[in-house]
Protein backbone atom coordinates (compact mmCIF):
# COMPACT_ATOMS: atom_id res chain seq x y z
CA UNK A 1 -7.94 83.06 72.41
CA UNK A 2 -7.50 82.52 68.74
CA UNK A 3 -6.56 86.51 68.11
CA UNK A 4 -3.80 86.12 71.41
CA UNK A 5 -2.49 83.44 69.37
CA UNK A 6 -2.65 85.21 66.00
CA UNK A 7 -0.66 88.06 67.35
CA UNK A 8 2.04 86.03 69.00
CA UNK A 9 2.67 84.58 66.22
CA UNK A 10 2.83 87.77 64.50
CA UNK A 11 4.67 89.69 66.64
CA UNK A 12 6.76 87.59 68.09
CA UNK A 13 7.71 84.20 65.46
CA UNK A 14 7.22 86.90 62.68
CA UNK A 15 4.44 84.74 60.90
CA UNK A 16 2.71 86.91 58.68
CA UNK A 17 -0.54 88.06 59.32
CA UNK A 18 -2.17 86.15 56.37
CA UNK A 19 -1.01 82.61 57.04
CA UNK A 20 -2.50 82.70 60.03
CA UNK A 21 -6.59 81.61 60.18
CA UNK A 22 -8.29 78.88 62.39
CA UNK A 23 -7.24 76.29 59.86
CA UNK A 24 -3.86 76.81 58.82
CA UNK A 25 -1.28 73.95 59.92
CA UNK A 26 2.51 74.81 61.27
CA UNK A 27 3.34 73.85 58.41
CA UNK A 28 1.15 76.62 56.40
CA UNK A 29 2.56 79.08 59.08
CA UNK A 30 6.47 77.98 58.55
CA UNK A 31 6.11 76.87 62.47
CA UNK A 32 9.13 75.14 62.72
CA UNK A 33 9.84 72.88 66.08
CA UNK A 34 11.66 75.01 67.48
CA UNK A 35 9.41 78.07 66.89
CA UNK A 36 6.92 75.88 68.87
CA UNK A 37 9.16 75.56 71.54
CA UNK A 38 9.37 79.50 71.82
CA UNK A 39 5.74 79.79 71.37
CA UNK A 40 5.33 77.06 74.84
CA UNK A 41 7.73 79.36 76.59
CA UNK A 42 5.81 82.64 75.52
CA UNK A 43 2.57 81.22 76.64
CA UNK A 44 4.28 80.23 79.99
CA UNK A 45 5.85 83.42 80.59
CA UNK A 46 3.52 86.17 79.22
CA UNK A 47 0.00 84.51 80.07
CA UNK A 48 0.64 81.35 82.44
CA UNK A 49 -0.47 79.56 80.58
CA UNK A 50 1.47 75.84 80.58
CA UNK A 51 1.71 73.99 77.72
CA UNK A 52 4.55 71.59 76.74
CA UNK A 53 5.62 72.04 73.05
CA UNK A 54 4.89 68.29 72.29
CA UNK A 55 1.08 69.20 73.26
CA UNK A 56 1.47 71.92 70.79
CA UNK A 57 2.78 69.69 67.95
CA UNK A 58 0.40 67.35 68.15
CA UNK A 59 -2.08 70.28 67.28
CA UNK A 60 -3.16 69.70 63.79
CA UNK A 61 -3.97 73.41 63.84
CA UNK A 62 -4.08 76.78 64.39
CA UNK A 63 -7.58 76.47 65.71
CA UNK A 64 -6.47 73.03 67.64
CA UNK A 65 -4.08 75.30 69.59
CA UNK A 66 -6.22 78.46 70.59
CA UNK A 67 -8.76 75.61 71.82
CA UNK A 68 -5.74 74.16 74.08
CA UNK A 69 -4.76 77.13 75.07
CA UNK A 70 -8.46 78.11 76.09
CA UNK A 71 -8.89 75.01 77.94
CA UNK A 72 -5.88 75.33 79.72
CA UNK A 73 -6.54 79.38 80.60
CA UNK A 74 -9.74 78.27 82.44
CA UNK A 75 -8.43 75.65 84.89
CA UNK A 76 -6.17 78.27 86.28
């Protein structure tokens, strides 16, 4: 889940590839509020999975938010 998340990121919030590892914070990736708004609404849309951005900010990390995102991919 961690590489779907890397290459959202990428491709779509234009992080660069670098910044983004397991550990890295939003704020090591630039990921500004409202990028993390987009990023809940990508998630949504693209892979149903539902996530509210204030779940995703209160990720401390990168890592934090691929393990969400897992968790929340296998209740479906």
């Amino acid at each position: 889940m961690f590489d779907t998340l890397k290459e959202i990121l990428v491709n779509k919030l234009k992080v660069t590839p670098e910044q983004v590892t397991p550990e890295a914070t939003r704020d090591d990736v630039e990921l500004d509020s409202l990028a993390v708004v987009e990023l809940s609404l990508v998630l949504d849309k693209e892979f149903d999975i539902a996530i509210s951005d204030d779940e995703l900010l209160e990720a401390p990390t990168i890592g934090d938010m691929a393990r969400l995102m897992e968790e929340r991919s296998a209740k479906v």
